[in-house]
Protein backbone atom coordinates (compact mmCIF):
# COMPACT_ATOMS: atom_id res chain seq x y z
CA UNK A 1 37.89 -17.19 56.32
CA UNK A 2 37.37 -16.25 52.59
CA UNK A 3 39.16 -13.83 50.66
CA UNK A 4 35.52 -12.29 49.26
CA UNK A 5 34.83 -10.77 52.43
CA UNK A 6 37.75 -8.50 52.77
CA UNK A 7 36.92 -6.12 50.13
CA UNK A 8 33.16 -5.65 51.63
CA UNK A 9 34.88 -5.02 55.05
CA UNK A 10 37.03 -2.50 53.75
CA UNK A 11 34.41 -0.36 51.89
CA UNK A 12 32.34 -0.76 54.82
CA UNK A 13 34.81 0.94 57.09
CA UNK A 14 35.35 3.65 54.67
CA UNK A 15 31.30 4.48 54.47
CA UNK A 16 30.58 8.06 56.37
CA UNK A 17 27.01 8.47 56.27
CA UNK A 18 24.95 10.46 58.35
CA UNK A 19 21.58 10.33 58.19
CA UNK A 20 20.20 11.43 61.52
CA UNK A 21 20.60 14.72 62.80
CA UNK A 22 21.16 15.36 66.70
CA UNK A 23 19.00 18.59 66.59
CA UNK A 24 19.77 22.08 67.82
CA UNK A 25 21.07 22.24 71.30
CA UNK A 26 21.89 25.55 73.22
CA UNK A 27 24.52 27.95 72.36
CA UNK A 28 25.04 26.39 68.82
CA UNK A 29 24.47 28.99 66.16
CA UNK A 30 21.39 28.44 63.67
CA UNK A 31 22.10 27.25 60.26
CA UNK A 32 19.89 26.36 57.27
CA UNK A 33 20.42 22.63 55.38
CA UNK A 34 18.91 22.62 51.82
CA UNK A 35 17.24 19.83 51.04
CA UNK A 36 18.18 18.23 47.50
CA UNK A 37 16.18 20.37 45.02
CA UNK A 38 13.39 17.97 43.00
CA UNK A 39 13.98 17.60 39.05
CA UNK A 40 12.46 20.68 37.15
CA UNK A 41 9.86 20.37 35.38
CA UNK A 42 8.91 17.11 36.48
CA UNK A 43 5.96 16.58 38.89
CA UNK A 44 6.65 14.99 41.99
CA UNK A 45 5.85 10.87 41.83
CA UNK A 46 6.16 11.08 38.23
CA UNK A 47 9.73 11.14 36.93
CA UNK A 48 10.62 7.44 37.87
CA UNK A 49 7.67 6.37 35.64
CA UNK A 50 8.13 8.63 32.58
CA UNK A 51 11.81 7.84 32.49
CA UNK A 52 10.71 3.58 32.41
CA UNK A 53 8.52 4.51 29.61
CA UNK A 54 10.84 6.13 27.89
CA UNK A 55 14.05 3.45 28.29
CA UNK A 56 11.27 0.70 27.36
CA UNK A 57 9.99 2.90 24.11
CA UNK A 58 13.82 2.87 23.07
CA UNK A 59 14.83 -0.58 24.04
CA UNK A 60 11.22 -1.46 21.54
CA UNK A 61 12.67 0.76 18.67
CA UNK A 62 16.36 -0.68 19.09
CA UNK A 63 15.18 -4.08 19.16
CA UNK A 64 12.32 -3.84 16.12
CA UNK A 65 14.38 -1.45 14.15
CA UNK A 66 17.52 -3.33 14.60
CA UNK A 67 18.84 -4.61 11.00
CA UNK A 68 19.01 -8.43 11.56
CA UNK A 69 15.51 -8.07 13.17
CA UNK A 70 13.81 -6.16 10.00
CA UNK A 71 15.55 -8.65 7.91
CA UNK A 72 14.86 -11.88 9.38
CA UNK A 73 10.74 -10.53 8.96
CA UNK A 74 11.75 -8.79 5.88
CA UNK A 75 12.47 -12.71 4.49
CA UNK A 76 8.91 -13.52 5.97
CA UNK A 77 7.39 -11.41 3.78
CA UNK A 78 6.64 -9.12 6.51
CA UNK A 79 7.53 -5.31 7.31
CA UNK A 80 8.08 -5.39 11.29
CA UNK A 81 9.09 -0.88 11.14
CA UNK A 82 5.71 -0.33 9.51
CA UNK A 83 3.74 -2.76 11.45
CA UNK A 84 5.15 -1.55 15.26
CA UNK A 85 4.78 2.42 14.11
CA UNK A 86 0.95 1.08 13.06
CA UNK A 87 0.58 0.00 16.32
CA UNK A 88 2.40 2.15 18.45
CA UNK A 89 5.25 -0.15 19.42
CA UNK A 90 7.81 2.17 17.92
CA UNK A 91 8.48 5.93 17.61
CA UNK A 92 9.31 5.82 14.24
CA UNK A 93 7.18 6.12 11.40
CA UNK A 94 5.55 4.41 9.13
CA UNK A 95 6.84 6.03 5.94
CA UNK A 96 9.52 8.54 5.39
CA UNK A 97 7.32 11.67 4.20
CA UNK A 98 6.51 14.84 5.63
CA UNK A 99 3.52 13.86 7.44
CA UNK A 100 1.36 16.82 6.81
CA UNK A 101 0.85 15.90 3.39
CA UNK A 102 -1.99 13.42 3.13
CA UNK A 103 -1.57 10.10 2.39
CA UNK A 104 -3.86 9.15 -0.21
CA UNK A 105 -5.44 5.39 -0.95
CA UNK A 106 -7.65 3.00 -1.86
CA UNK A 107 -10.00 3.35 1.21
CA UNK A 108 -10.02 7.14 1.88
CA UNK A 109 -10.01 8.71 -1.54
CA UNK A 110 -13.82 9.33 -1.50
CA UNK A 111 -13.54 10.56 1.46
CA UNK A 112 -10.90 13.35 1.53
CA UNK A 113 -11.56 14.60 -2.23
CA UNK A 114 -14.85 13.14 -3.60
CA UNK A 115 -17.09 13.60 -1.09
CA UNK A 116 -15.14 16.91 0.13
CA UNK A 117 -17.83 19.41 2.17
CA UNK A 118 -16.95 22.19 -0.77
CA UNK A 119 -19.11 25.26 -1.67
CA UNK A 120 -19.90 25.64 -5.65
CA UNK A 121 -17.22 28.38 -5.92
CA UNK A 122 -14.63 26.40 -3.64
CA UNK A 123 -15.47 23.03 -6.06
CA UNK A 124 -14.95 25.25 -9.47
CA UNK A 125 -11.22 26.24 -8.16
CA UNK A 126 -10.43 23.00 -5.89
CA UNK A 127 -7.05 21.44 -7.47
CA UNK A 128 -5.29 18.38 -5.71
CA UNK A 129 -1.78 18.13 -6.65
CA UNK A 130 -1.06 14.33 -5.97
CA UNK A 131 2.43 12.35 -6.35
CA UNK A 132 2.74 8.95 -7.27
CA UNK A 133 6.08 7.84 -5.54
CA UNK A 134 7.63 4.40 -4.80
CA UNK A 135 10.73 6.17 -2.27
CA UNK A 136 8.42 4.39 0.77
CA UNK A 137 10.80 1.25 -0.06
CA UNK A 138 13.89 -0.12 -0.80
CA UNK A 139 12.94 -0.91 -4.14
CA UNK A 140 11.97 3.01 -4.89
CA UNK A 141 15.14 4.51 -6.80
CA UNK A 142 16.61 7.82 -6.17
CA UNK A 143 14.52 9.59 -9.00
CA UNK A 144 11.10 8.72 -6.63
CA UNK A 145 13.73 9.96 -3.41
CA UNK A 146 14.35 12.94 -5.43
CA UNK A 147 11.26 14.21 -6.69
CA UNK A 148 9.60 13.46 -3.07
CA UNK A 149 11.96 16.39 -1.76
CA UNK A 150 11.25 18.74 -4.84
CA UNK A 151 7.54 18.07 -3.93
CA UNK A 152 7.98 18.54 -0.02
CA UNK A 153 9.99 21.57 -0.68
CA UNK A 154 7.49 23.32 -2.73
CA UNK A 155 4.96 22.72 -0.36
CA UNK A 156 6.77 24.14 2.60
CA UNK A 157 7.25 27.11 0.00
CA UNK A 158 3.62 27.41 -1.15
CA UNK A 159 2.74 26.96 2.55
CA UNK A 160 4.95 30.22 3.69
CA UNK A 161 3.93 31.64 0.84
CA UNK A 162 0.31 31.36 0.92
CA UNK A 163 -0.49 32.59 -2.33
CA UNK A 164 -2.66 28.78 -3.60
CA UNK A 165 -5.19 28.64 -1.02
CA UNK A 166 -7.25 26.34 -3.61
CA UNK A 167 -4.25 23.94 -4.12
CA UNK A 168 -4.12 20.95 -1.43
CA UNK A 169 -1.27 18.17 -1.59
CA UNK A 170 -1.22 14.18 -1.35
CA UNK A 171 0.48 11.58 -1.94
CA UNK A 172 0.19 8.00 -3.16
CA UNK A 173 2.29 4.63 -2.52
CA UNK A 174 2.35 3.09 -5.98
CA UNK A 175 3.24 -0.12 -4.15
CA UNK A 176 0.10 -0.06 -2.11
CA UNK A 177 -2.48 1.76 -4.07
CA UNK A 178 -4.01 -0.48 -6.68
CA UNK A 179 -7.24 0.96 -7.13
CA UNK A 180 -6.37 4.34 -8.32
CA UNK A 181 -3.41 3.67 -9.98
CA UNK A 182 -5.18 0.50 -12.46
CA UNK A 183 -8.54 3.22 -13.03
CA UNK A 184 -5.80 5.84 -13.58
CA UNK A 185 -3.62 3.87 -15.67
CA UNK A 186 -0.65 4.67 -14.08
CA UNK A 187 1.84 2.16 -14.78
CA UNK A 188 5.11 3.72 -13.28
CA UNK A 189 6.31 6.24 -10.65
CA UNK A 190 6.97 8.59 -9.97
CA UNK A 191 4.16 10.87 -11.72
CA UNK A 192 2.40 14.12 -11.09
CA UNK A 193 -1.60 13.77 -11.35
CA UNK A 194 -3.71 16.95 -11.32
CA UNK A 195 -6.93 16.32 -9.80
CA UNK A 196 -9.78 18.65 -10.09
CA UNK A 197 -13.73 18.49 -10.54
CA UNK A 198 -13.85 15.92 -7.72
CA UNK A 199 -11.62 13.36 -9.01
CA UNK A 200 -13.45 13.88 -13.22
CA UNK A 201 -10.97 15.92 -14.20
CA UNK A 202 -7.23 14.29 -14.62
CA UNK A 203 -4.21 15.43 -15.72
CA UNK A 204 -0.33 13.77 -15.90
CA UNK A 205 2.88 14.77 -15.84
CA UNK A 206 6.24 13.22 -15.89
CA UNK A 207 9.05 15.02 -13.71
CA UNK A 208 10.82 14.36 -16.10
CA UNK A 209 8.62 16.66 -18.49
CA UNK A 210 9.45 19.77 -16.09
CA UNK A 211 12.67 19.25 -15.69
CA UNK A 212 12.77 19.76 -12.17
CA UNK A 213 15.12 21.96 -9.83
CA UNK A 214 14.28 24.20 -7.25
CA UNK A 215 11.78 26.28 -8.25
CA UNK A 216 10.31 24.04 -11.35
CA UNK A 217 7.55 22.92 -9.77
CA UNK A 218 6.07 25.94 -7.88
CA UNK A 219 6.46 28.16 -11.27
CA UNK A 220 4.40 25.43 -13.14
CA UNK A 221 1.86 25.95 -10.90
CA UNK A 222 1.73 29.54 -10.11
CA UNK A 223 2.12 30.26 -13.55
CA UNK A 224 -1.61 28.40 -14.21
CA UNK A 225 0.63 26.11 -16.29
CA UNK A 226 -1.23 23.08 -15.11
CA UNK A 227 -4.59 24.20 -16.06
CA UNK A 228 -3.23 24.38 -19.71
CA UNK A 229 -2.36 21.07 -20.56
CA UNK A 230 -4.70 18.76 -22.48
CA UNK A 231 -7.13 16.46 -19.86
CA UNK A 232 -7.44 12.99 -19.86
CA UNK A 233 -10.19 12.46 -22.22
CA UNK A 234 -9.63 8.85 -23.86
CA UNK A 235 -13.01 6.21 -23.32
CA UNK A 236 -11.05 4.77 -20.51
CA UNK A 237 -10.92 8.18 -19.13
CA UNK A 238 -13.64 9.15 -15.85
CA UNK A 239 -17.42 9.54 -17.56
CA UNK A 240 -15.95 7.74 -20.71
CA UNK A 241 -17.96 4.97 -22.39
CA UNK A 242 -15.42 2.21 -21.61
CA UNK A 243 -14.96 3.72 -17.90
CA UNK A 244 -16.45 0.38 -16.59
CA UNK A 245 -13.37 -1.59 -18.32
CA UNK A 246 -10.79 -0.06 -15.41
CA UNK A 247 -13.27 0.06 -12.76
CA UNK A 248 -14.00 -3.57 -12.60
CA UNK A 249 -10.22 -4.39 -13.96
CA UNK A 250 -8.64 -2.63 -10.69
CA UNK A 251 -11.66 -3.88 -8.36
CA UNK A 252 -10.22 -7.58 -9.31
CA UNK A 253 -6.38 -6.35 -8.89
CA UNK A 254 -7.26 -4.71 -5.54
CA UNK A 255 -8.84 -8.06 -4.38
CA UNK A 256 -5.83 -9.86 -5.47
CA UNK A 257 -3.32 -7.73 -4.32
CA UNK A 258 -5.23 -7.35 -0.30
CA UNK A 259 -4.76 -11.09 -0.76
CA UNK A 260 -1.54 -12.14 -1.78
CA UNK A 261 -0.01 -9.43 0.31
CA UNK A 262 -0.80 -11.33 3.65
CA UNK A 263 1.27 -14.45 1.89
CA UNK A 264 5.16 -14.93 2.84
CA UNK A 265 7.46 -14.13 -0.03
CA UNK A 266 8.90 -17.54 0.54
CA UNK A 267 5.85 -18.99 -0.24
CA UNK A 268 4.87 -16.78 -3.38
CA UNK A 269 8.29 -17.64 -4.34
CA UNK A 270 7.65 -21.57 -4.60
CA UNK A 271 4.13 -21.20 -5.45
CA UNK A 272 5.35 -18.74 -8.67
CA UNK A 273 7.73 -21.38 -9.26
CA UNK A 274 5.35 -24.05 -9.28
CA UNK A 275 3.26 -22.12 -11.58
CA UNK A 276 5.79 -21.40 -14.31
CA UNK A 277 6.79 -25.24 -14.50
CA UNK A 278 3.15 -26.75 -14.98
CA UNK A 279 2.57 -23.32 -17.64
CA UNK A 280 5.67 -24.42 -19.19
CA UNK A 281 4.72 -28.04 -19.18
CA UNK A 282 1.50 -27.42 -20.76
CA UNK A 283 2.56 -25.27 -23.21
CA UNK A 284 4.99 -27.75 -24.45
CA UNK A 285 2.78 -30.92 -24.23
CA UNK A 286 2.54 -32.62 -27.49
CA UNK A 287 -0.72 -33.06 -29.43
CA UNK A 288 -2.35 -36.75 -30.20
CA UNK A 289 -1.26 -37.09 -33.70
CA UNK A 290 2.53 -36.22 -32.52
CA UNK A 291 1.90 -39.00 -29.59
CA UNK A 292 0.24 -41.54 -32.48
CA UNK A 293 3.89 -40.67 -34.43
CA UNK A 294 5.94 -41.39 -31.78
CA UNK A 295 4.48 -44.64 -30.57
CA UNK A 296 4.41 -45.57 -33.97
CA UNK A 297 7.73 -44.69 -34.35
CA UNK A 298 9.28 -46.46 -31.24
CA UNK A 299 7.16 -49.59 -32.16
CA UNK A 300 9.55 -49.83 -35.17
CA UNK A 301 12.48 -49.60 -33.61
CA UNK A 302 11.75 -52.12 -31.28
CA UNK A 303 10.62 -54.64 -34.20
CA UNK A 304 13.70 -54.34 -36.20
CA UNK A 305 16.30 -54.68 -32.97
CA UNK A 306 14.19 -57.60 -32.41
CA UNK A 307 14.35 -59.44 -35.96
CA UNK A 308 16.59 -62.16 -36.05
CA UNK A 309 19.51 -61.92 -38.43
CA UNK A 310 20.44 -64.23 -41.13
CA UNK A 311 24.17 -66.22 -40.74
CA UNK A 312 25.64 -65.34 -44.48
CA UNK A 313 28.61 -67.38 -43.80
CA UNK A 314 30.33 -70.08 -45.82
CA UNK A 315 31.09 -72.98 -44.12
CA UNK A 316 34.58 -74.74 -44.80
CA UNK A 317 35.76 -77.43 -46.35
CA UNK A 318 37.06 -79.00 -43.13
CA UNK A 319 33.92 -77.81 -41.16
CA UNK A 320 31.73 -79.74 -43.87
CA UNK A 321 33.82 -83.04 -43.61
CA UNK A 322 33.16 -82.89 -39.73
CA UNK A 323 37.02 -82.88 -38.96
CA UNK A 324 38.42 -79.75 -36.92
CA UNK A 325 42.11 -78.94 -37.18
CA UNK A 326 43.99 -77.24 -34.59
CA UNK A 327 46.36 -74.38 -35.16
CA UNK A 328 49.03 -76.89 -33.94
CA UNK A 329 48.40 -79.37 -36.68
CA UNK A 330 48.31 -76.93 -39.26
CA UNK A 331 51.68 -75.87 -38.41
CA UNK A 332 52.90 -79.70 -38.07
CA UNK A 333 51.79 -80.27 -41.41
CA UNK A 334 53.62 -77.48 -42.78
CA UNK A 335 56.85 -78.43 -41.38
CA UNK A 336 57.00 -82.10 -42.85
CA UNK A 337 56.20 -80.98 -46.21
């Protein structure tokens, strides 16, 4: 008999269930069995099912949100957290901003603030009060992390407040906006843009400029402070003459950008590599005259080493007669004289 069974045995012997009842019979007093109550707040036939979606939406956000998992995509050239929160496959989201403020790009800019349904009254006093911030990555420092939560805090205070109702809020990811940012000519994050007359009208500011703490930012702008400083209003500016110049310039950068972001950074890694050695090569290839020299050059060399070269020596007396004395003659010689 095996030793396995004993412990089954055992528990079996112990078991005291009961789970039919012999009924009333006569002269037994009445009582009242509760059955087990049903989960609140769940309906009936539904809790197994909502509880399996929920362990499978958290085993999916361990899994893709796991470290070694973002990393091994990350070296792919790929970001897995952004793609699964696109797609639903993940509760988290897609970038670490309040999500109330609008996420402004290349696509839906005309859209949300040129083509805006405004009356004439409502288009004289519309302002957008964008930020250009890089905190969306690893790559943004902490001055992009820390003017994001100056900005999100004074919109939560304007909000309570209530006191802009012509002021709306967005916000740009310099590392995915190319468009905008090339027309713009914004080169670095984060900035401030002011935005009025339906995207015409442009205005920058540094954070650094306000010197930001709490309270900066909303006193710039309930002050009127940002209608006071000096437009954009250069040729490259929007309805100057050379306009055209950064329209077509980021058209070409957005193309090239929606392009080389499908590519593995592995592969833009050996392909930039690649690049730099045939620029370098080229730059450093000689002209024909320096090849004519050089030839020319090595062509002498070669005929002198192969020149023969002239015996100078004297031939002796002993050599000339045709006799050859040994050491051990010489020496023989010497001794009988």
């Amino acid at each position: 008999m095996k030793v396995f069974w004993l412990p089954l045995i055992f528990l079996s012997l112990n078991v005291n269930g009961q789970y039919f009842s012999e009924g009333w019979k006569p002269g037994q007093a009445v009582t009242s069995e509760s059955s087990a109550p049903l989960p609140t707040g769940v309906p009936s036939g539904t809790g197994h099912s909502d509880d399996s979606q929920k362990s499978q939406q958290l085993s999916v956000d361990g899994i893709l949100n796991s470290p070694w998992i973002s990393s091994l995509f990350a070296k792919a050239g790929v970001n897995i957290s952004s793609i699964a929160s696109t797609v639903g496959l993940s509760s988290k989201a897609a970038y670490p901003w309040d999500p109330r403020i609008p996420l402004i790009t290349d696509t839906n800019f005309d859209d949300m603030i040129v083509d805006e349904e405004l009356t004439l009254e409502e288009e004289r006093n519309r302002t957008w009060l964008i930020v250009v911030s890089t905190s969306a990555t690893n790559k943004g420092g902490g001055i992009s992390q820390f003017v994001d939560r100056i900005f999100d805090e004074t919109y939560n205070e304007t909000l309570t407040a209530g006191d802009l109702p012509d002021l709306r809020w967005g916000r740009i990811d310099y590392l995915n906006v190319t468009y905008l940012t090339t027309k713009w000519g914004v080169w670095q994050a984060p900035t401030f843009v002011i935005l009025q007359n339906r995207g015409q009208t442009l205005r920058f500011v540094k954070p650094q400029w306000l010197r930001l703490h709490e309270g900066a930012l909303r006193t710039f702008l309930t002050t009127g402070m940002h209608n006071e400083l000096p437009p954009w209003d250069s040729s490259f500016a929007p309805g100057g003459s050379n306009e055209y110049i950064l329209h077509y310039m980021a058209l070409v950068l957005m193309k090239f950008y929606n392009v080389v972001i499908k590519v593995p950074g592995w592969i833009m890694y050996i392909a930039s590599g690649s690049l730099a050695s045939f620029i370098i090569h080229l730059l450093h290839r000689p002209t024909k005259k320096d090849e004519v020299k050089a030839q020319a050059a090595l062509n002498n060399t070669h005929n002198v080493v192969a020149a023969p070269v002239a015996d100078t020596t004297v031939p002796s007396a002993a050599a000339a007669s045709g006799s050859t004395a040994t050491a051990r003659q010489v020496k023989q010689r010497k001794s009988k004289k």
